[in-house]
C-alpha atoms as a PDB file:
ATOM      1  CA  UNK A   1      16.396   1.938 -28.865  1.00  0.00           C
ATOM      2  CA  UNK A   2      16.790   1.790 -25.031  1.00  0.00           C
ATOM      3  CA  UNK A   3      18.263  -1.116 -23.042  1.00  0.00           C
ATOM      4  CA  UNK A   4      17.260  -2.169 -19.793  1.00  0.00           C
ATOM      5  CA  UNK A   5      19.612  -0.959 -17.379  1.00  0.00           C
ATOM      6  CA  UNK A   6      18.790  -4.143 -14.325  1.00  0.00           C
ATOM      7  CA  UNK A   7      16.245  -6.487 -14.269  1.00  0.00           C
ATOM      8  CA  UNK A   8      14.767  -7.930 -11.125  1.00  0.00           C
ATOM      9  CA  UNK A   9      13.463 -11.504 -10.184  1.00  0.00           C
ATOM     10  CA  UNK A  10      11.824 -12.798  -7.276  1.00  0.00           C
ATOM     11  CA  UNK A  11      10.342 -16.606  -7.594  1.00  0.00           C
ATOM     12  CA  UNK A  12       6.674 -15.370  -6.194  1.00  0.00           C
ATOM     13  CA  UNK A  13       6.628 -12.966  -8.849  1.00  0.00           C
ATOM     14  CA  UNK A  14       6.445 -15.124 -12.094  1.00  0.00           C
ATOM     15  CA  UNK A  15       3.330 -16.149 -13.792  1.00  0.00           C
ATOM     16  CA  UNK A  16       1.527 -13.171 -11.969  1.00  0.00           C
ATOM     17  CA  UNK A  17       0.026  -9.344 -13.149  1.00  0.00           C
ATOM     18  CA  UNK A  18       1.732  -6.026 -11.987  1.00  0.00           C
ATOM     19  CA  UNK A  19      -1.196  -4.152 -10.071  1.00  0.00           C
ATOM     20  CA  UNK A  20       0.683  -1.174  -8.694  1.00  0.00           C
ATOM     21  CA  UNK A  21       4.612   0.501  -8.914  1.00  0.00           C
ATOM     22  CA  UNK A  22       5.304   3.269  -6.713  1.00  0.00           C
ATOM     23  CA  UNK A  23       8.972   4.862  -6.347  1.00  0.00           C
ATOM     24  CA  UNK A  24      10.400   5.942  -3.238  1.00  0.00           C
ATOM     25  CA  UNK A  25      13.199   8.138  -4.752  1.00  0.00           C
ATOM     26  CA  UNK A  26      15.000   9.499  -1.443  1.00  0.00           C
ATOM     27  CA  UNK A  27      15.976   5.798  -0.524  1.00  0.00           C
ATOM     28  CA  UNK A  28      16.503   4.371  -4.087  1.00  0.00           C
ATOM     29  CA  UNK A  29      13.618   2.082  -4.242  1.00  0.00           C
ATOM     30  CA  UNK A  30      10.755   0.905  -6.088  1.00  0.00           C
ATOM     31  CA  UNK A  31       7.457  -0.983  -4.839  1.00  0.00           C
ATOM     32  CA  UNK A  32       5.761  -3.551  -6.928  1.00  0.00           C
ATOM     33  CA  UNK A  33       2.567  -5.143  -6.191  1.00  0.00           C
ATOM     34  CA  UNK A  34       1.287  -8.259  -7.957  1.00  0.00           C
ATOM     35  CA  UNK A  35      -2.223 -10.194  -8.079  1.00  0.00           C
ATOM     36  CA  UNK A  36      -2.834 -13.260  -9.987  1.00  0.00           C
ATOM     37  CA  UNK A  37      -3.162 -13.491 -13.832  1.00  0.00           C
ATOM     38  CA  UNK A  38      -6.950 -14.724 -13.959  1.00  0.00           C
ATOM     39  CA  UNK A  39      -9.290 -13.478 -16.530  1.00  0.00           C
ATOM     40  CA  UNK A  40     -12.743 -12.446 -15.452  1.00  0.00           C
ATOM     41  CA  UNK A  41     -14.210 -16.037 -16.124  1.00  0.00           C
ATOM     42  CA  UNK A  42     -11.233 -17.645 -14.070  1.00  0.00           C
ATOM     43  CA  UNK A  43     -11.975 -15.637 -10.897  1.00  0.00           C
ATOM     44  CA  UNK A  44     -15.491 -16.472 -11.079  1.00  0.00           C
ATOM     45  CA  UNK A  45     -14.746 -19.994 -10.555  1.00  0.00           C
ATOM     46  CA  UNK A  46     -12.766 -19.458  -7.605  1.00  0.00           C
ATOM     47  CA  UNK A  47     -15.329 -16.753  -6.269  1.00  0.00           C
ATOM     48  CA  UNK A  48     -14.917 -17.303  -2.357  1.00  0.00           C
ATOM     49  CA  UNK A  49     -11.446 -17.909  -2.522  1.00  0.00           C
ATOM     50  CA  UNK A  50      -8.812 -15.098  -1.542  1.00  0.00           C
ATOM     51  CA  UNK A  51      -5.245 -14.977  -2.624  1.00  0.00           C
ATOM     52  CA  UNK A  52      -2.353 -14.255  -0.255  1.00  0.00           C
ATOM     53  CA  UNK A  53      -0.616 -10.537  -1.664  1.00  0.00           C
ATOM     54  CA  UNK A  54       2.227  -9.135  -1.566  1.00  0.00           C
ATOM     55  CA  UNK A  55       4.084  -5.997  -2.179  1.00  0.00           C
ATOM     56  CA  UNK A  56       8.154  -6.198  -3.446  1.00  0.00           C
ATOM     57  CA  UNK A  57      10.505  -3.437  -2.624  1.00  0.00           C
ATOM     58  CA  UNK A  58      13.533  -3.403  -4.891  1.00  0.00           C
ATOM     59  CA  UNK A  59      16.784  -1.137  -4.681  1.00  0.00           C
ATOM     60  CA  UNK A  60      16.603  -0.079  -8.290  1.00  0.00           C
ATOM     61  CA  UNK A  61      20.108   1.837  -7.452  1.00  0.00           C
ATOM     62  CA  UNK A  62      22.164  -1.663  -6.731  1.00  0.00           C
ATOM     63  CA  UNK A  63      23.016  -3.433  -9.748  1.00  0.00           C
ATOM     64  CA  UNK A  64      24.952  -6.222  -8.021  1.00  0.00           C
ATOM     65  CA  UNK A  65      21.484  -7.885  -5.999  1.00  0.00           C
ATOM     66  CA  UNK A  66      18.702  -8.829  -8.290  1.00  0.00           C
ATOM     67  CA  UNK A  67      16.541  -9.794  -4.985  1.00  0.00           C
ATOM     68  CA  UNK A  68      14.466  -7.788  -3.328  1.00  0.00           C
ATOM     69  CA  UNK A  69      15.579  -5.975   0.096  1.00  0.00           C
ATOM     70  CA  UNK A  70      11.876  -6.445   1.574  1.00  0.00           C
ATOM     71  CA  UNK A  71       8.515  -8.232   1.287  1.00  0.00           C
ATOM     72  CA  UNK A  72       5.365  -6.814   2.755  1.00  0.00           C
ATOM     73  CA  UNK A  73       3.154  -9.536   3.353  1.00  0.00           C
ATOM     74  CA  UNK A  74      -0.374  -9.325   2.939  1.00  0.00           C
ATOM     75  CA  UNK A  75      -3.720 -11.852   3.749  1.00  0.00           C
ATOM     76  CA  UNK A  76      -5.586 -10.510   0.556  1.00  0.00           C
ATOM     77  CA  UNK A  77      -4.222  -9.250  -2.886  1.00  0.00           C
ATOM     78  CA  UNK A  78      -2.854  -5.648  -3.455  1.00  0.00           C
ATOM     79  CA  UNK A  79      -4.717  -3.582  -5.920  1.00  0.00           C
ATOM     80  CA  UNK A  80      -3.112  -0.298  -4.720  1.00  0.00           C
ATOM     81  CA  UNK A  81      -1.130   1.323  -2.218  1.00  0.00           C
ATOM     82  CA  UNK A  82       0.781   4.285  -1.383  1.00  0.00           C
ATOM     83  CA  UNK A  83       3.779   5.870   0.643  1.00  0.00           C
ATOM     84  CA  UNK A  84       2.834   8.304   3.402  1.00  0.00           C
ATOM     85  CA  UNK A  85       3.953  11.631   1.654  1.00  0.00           C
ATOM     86  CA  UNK A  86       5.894  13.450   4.817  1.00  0.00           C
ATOM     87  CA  UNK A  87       7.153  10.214   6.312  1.00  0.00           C
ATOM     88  CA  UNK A  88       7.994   7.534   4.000  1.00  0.00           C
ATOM     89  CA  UNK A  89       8.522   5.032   6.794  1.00  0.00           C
ATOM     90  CA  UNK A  90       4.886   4.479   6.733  1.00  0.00           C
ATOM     91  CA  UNK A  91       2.695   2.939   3.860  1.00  0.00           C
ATOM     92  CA  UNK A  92      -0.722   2.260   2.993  1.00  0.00           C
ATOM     93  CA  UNK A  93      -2.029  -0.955   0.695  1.00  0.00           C
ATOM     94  CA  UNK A  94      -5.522  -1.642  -0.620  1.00  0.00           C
ATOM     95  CA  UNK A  95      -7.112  -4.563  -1.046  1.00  0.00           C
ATOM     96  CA  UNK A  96      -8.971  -6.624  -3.375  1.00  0.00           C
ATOM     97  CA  UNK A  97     -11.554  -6.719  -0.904  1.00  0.00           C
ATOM     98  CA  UNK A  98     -11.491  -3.239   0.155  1.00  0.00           C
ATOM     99  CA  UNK A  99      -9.574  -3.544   2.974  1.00  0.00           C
ATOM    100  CA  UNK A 100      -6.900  -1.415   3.958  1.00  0.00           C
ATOM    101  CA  UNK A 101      -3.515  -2.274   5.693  1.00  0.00           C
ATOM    102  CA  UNK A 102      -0.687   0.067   7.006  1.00  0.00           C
ATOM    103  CA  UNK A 103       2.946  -0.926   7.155  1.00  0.00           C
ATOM    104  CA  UNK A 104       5.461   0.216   9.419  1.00  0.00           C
ATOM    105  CA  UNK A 105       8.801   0.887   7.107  1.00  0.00           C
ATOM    106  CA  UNK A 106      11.167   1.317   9.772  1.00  0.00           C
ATOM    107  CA  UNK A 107      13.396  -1.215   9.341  1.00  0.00           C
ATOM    108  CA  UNK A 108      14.276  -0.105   5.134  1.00  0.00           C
ATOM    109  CA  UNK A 109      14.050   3.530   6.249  1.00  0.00           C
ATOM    110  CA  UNK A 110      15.869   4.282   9.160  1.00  0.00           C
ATOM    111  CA  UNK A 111      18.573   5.999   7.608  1.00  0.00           C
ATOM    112  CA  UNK A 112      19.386   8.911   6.884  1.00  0.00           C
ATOM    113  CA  UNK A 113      16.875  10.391   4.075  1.00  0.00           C
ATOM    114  CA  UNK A 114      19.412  11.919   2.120  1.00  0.00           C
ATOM    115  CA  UNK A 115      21.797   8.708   1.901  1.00  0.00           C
ATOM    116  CA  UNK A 116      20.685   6.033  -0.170  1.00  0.00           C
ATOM    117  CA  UNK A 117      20.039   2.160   0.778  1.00  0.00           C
ATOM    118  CA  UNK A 118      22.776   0.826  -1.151  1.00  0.00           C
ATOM    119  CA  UNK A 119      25.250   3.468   0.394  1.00  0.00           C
ATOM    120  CA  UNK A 120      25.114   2.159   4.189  1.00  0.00           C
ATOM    121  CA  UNK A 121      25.887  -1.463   2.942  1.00  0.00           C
ATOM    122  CA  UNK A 122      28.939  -2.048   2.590  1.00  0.00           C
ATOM    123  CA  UNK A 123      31.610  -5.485   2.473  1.00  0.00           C
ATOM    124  CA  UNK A 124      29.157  -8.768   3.004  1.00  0.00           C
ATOM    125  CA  UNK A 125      25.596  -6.685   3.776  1.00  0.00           C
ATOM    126  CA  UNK A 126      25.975  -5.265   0.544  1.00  0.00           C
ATOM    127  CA  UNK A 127      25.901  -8.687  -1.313  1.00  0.00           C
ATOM    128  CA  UNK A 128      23.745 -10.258   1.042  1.00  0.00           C
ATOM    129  CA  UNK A 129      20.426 -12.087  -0.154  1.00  0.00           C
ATOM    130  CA  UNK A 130      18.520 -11.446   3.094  1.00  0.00           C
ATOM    131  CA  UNK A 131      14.565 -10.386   2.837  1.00  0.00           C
ATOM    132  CA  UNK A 132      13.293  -8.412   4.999  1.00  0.00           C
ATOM    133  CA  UNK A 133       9.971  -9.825   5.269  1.00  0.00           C
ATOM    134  CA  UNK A 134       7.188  -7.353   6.877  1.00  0.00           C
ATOM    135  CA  UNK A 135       3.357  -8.360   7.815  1.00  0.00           C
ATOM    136  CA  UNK A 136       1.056  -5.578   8.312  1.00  0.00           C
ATOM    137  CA  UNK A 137       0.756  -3.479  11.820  1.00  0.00           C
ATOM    138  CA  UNK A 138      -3.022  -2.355  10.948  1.00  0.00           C
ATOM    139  CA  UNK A 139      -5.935  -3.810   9.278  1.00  0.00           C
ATOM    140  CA  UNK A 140      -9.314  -2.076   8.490  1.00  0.00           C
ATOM    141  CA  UNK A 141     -12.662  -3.790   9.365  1.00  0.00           C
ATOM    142  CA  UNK A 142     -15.682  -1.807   7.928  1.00  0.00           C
ATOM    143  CA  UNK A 143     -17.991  -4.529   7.957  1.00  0.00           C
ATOM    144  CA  UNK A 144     -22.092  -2.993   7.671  1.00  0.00           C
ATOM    145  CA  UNK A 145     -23.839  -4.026  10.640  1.00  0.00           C
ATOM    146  CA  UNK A 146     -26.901  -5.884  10.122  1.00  0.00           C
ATOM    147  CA  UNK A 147     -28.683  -4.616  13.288  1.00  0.00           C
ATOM    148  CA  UNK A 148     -28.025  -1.210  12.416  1.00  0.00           C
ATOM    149  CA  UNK A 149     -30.817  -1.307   9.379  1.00  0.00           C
ATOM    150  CA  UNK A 150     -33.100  -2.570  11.393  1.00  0.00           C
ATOM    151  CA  UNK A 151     -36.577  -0.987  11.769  1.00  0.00           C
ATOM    152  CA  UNK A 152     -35.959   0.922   9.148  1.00  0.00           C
ATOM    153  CA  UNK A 153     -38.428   2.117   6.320  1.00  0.00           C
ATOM    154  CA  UNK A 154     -36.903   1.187   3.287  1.00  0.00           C
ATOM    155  CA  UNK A 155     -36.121   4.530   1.738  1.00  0.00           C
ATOM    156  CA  UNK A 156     -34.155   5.240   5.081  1.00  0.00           C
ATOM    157  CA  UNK A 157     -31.960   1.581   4.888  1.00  0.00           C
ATOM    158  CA  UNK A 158     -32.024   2.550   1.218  1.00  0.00           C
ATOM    159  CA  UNK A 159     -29.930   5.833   1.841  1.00  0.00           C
ATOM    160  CA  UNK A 160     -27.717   4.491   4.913  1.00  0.00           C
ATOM    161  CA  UNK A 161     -26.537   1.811   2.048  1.00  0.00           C
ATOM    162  CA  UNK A 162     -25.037   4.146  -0.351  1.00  0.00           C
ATOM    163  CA  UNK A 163     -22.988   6.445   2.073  1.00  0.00           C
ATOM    164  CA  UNK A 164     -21.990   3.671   4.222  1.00  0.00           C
ATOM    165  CA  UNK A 165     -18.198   2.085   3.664  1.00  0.00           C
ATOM    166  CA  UNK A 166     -17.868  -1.539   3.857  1.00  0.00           C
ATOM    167  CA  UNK A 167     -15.013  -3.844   3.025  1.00  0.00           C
ATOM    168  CA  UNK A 168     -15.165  -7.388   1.604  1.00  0.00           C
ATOM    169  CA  UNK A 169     -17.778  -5.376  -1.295  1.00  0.00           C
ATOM    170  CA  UNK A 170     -15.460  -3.910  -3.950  1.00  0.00           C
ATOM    171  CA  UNK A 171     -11.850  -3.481  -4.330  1.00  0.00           C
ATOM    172  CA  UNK A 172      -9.738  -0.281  -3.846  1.00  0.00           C
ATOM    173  CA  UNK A 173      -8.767   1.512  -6.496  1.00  0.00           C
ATOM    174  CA  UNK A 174      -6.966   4.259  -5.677  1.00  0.00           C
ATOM    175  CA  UNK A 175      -5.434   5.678  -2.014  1.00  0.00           C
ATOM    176  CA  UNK A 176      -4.368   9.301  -1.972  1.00  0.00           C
ATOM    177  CA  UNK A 177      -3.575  11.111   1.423  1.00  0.00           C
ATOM    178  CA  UNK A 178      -5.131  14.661   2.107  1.00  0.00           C
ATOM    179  CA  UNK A 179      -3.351  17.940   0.697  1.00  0.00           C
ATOM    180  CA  UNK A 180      -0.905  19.385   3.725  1.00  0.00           C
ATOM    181  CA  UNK A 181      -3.313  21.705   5.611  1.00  0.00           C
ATOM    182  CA  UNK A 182      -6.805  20.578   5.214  1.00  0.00           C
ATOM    183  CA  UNK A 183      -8.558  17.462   7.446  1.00  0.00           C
ATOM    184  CA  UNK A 184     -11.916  16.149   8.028  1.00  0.00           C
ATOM    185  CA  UNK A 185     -13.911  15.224  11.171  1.00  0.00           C
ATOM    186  CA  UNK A 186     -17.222  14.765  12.161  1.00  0.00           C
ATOM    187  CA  UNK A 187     -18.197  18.601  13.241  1.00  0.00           C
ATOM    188  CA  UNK A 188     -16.575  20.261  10.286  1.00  0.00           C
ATOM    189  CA  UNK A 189     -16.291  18.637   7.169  1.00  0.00           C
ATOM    190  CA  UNK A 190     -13.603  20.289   5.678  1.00  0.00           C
ATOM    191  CA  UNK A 191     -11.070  22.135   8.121  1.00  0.00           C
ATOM    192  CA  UNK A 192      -8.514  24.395   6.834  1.00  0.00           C
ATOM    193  CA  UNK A 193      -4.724  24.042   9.269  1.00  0.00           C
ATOM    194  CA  UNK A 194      -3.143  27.133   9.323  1.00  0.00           C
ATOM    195  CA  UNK A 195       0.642  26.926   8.911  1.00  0.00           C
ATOM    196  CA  UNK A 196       3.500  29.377   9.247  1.00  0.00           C
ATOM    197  CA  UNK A 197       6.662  29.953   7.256  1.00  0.00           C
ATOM    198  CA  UNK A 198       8.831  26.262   6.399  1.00  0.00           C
ATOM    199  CA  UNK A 199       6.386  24.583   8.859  1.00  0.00           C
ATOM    200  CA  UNK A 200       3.736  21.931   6.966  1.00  0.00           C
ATOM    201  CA  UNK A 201       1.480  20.096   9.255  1.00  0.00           C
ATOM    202  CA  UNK A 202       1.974  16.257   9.059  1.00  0.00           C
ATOM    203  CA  UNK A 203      -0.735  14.595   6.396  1.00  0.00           C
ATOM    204  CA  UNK A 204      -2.304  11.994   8.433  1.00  0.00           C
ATOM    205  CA  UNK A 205      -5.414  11.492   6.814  1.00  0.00           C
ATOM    206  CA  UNK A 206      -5.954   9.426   3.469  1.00  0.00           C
END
């Protein structure tokens, strides 16, 4: 039999599904992303209708503040997101709606990665109730352009449809970022980065 060790609470939080938990282990916290708890039927009804998201960062290390140090607001529910591997000041949410937002960490990661959150507080900050709360700095926009299937024969708008991306379609269901060392652009599809000794090339692509 194991006991919880802390419990968390945020008012937003009740009466609503757990889509995604992510740990960020070098600054002793965890990220919790929530949509709302609506069967199949339910969300039919409100079809048309989007829900403002929301992803909670807790310091799961601090077991005097139940509260969570940070709120990263978001126009459309979370289904997934994920930390930037190499740089954890940076991450990346999915949408309901296939969207994609990035977040800009700076302000809960700016210290030192090797000291904890709940180490730099110390007297009233360490008690304190503050939330950080954090709106996204990017937003993606894949929208299919109706001109651009124009004129077209109907096998050829047939095939443009499957490999195109577009948001506001489908949900995301998973984000990973790119193994260190490999990328993709337009003239080679798959592109090996050579890398020397300790040095890793940053993982910018996702």
């Amino acid at each position: 039999i194991i006991k919880e060790k802390k419990s968390f609470e945020y008012e937003n939080c009740k009466q609503k599904l757990v889509a995604d938990i992510k740990f960020l282990t070098s600054k002793k916290l965890m990220a919790v992303a929530f949509v709302e708890d609506l069967s199949y039927e339910e969300r039919v009804d409100v079809n048309g209708r989007s829900f403002e998201g929301f992803i909670v960062l807790w310091d799961y290390e601090d077991l005097h503040r139940f509260t969570p140090i940070a709120i990263l607001e978001c126009p459309v529910e979370v289904s997934c997101f994920e930390f930037k591997p190499d740089d954890a000041r940076y991450l990346i949410a999915g949408g309901v709606n296939g969207q994609v937002f990035l977040y800009d960490l700076i302000k809960i990661t700016k210290s030192d990665v090797n000291v904890p959150v709940s180490a730099k507080r110390t007297g009233a900050n360490k008690f304190s109730k503050d939330i950080e709360y954090i709106k996204p700095v990017l937003a993606s926009a894949i929208v299919e352009s109706f001109n651009a299937n124009q004129n077209l024969v109907v096998t050829e708008a047939y095939s443009r449809k499957i490999v195109h991306v577009s948001s506001h379609k489908s949900a995301v269901k998973s984000i990973s970022f790119l193994p260190a060392g490999l990328e993709v652009d337009r003239k080679n599809p798959i592109k090996f980065v050579r890398y020397e000794g300790d040095t890793y090339p940053d993982r910018e692509q996702f």
